[in-house]
N, C-alpha and C. Protein backbone atom coordinates (compact mmCIF):
# COMPACT_ATOMS: atom_id res chain seq x y z
N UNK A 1 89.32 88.77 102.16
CA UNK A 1 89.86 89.04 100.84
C UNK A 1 91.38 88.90 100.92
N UNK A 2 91.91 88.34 99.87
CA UNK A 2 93.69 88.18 100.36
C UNK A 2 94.17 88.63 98.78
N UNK A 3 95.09 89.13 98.49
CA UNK A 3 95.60 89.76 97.63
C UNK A 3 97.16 89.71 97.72
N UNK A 4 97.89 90.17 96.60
CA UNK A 4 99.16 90.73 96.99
C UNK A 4 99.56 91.77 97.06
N UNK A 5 100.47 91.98 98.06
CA UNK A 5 100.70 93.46 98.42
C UNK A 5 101.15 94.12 97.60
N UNK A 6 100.99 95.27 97.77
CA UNK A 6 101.36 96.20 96.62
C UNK A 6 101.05 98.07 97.45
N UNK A 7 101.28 98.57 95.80
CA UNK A 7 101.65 100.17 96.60
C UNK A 7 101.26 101.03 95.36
N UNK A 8 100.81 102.27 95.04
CA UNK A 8 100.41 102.70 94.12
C UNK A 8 100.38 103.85 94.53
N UNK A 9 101.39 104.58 93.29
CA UNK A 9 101.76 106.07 93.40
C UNK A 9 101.40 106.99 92.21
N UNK A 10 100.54 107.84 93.03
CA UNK A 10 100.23 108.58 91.97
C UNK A 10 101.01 110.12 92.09
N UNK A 11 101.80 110.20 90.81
CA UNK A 11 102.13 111.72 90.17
C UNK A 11 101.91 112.37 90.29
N UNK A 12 102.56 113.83 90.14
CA UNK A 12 101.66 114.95 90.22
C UNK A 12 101.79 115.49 88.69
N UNK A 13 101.85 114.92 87.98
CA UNK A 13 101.73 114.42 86.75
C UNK A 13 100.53 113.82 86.13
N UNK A 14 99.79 112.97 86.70
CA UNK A 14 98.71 112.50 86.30
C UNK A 14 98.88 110.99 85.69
N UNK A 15 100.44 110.52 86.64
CA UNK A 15 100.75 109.34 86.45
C UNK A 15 100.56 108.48 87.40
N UNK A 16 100.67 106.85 87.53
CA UNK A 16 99.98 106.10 88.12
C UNK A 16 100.77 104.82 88.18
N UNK A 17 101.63 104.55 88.87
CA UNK A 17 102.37 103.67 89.18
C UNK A 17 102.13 102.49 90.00
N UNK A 18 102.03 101.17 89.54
CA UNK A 18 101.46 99.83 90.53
C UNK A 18 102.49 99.24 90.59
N UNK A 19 103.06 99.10 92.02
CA UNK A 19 104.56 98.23 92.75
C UNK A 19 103.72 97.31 93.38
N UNK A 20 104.74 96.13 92.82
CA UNK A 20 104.53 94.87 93.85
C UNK A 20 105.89 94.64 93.85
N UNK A 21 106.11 93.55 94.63
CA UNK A 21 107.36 92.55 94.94
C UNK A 21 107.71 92.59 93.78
N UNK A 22 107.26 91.80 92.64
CA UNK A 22 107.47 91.40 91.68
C UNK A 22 106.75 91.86 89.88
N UNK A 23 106.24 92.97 90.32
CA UNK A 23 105.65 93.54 89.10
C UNK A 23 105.37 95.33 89.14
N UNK A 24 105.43 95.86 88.55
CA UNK A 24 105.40 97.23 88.43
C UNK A 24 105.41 97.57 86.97
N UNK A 25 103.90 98.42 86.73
CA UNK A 25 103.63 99.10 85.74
C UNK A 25 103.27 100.44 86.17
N UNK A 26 103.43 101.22 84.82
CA UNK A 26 103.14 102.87 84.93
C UNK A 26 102.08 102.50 84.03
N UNK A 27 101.05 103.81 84.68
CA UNK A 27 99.94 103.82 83.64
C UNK A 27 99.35 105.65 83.43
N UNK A 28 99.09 105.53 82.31
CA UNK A 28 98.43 106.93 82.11
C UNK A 28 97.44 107.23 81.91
N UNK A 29 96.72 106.42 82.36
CA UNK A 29 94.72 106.25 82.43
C UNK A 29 94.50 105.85 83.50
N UNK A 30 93.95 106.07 84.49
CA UNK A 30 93.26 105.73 85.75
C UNK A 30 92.04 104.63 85.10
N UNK A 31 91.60 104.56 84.57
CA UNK A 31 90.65 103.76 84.50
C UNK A 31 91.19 102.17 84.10
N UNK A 32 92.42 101.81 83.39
CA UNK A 32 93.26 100.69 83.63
C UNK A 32 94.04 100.55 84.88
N UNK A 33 94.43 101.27 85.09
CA UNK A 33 94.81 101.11 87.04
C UNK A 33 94.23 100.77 87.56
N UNK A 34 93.01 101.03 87.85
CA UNK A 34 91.53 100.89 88.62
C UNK A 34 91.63 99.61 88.14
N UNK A 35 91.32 99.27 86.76
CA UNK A 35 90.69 97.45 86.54
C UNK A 35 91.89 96.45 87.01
N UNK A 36 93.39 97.06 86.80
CA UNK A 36 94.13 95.65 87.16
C UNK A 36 94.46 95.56 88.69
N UNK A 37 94.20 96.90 89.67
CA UNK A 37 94.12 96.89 90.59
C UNK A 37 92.85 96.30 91.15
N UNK A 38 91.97 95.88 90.97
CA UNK A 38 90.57 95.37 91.54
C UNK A 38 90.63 93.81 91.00
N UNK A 39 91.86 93.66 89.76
CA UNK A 39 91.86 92.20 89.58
C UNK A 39 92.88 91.60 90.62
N UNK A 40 93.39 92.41 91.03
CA UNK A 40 94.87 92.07 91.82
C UNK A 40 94.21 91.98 93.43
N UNK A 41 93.03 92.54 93.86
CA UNK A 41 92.61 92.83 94.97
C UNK A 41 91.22 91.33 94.97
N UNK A 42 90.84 91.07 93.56
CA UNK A 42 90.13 89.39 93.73
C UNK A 42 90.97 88.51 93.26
N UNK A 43 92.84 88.96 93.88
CA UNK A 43 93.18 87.32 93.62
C UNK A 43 94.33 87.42 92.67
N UNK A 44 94.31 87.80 91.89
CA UNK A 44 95.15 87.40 90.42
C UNK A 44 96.05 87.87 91.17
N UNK A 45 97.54 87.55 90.73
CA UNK A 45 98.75 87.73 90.51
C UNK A 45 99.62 88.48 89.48
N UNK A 46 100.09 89.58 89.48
CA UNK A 46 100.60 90.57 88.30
C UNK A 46 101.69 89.79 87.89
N UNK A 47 102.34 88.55 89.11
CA UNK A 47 104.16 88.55 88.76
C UNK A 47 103.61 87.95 87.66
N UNK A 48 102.44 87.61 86.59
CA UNK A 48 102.78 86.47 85.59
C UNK A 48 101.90 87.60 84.43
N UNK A 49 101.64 88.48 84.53
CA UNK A 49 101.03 89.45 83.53
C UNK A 49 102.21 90.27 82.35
N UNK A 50 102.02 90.59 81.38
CA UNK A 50 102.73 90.98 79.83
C UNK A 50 102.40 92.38 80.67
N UNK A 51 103.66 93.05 80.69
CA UNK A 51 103.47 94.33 81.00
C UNK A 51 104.19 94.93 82.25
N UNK A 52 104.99 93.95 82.72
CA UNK A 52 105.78 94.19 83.74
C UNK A 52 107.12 95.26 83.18
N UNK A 53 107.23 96.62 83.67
CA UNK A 53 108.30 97.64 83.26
C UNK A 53 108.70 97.64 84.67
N UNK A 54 109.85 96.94 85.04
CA UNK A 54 110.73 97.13 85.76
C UNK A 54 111.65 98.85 85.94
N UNK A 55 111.80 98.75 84.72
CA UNK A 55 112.68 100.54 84.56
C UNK A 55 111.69 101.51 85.10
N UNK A 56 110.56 101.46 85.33
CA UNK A 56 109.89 102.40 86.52
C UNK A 56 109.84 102.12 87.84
N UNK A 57 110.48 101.05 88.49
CA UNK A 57 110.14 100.89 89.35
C UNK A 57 110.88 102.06 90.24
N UNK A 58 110.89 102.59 91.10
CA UNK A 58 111.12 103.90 91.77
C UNK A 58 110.66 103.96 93.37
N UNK A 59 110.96 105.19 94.36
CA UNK A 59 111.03 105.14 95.90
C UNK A 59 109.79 106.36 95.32
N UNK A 60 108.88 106.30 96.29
CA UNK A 60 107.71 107.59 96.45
C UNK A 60 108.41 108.91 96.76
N UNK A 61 108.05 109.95 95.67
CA UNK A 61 108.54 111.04 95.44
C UNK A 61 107.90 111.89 96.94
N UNK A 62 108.19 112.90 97.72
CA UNK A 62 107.62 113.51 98.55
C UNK A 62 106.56 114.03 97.84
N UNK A 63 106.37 114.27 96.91
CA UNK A 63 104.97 115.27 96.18
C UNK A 63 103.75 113.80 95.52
N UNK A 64 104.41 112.48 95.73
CA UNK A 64 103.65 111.89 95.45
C UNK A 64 102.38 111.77 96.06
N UNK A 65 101.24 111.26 95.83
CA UNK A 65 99.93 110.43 96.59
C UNK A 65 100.25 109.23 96.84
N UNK A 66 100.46 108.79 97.69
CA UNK A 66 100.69 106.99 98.05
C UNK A 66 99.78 106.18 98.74
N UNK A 67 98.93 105.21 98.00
CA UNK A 67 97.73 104.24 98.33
C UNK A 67 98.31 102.81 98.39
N UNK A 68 97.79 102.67 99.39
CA UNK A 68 98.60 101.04 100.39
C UNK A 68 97.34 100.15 99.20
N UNK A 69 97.97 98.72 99.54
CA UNK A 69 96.84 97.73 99.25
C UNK A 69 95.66 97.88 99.92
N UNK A 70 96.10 97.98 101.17
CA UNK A 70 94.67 97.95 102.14
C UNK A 70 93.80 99.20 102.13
N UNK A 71 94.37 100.44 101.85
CA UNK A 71 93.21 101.32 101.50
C UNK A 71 92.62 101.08 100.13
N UNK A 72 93.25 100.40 98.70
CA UNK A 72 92.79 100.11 97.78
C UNK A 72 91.70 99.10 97.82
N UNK A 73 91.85 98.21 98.80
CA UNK A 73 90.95 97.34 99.15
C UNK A 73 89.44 97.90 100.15
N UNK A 74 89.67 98.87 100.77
CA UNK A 74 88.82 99.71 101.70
C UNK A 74 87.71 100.08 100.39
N UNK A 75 88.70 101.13 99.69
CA UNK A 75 87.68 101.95 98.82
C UNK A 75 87.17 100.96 97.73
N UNK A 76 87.50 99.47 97.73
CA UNK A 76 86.54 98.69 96.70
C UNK A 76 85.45 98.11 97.32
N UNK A 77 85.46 98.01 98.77
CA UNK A 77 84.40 97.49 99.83
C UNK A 77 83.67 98.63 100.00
N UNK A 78 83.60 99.79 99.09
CA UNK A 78 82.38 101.03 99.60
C UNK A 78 83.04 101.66 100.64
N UNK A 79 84.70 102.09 101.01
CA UNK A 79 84.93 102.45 102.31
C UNK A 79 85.34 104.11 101.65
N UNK A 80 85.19 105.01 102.22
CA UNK A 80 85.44 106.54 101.85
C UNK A 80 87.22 106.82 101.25
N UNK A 81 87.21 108.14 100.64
CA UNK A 81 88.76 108.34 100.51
C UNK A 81 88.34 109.70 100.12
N UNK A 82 89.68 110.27 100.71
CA UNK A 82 90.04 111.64 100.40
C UNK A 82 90.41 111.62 99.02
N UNK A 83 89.11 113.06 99.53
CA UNK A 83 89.94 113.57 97.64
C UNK A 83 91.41 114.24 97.22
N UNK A 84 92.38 113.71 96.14
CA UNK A 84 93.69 114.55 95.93
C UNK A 84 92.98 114.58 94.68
N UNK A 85 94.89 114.75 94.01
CA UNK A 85 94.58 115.08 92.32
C UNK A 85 93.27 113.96 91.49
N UNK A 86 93.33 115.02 90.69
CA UNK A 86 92.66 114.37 89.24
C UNK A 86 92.52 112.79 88.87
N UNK A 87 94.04 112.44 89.05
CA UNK A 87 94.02 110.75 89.06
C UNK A 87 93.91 109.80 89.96
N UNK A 88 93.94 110.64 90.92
CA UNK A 88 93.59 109.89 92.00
C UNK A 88 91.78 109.89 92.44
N UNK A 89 91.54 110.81 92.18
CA UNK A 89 89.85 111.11 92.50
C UNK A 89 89.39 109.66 91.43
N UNK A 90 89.38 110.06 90.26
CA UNK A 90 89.20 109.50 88.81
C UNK A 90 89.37 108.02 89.33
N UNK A 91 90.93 107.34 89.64
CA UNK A 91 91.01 105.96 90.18
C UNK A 91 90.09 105.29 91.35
N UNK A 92 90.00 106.37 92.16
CA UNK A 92 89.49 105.99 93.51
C UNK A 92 87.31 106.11 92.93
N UNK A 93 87.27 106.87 91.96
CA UNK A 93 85.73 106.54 91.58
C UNK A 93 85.67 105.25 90.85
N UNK A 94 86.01 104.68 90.14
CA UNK A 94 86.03 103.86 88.99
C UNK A 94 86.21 102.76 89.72
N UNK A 95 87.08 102.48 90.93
CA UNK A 95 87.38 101.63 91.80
C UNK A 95 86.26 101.54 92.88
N UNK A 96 85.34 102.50 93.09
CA UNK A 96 84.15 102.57 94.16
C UNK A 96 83.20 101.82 93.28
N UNK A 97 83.10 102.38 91.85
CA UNK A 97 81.54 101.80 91.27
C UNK A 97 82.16 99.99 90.97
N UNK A 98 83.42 99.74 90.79
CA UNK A 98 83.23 98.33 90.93
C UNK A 98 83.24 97.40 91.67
N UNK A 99 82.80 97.89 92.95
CA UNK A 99 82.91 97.49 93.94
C UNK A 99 81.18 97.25 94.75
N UNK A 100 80.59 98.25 93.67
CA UNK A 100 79.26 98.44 94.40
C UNK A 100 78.51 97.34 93.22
């Protein structure tokens, strides 16, 4: 599977942040995180997607949750994840069933 790298921080807020090189959106639904992250993990490219907010782009807060590409890619292949907050449980399910 080859993808682009990326980084995804979740809030303790119940916010949801997707960094790449070249694209970064905030989101406040886990369940759109989940879908553009699983499109980004078969392939697609964000740098060319409507929706790029640069003005969030930001360094991981110490109180953040921080999910690599490659564990995002783990937990879409059926691979386990610890449970944290709310949005992260929520992302990391929605991201398991589309995977199965």
């Amino acid at each position: 599977m080859t993808y682009v790298d990326f980084q995804i921080l979740f809030d303790n807020g119940g916010g949801i942040t997707v960094l790449s090189a070249d694209f970064c959106h905030f989101y406040d639904r886990p369940d759109w995180a989940a879908d553009d992250v699983r499109a980004v993990l078969g392939g697609a490219d964000p740098a060319d997607w409507d929706g790029n907010e640069p003005e969030f782009r930001r360094e991981p807060h110490p109180e953040d949750d921080v999910m690599t590409a490659e564990t995002a890619a783990s937990i879409l292949a059926g691979g386990h994840y610890p449970e944290r907050g709310h949005a992260w449980n929520e992302f990391c399910e929605i991201l398991a069933r589309a995977g199965s």
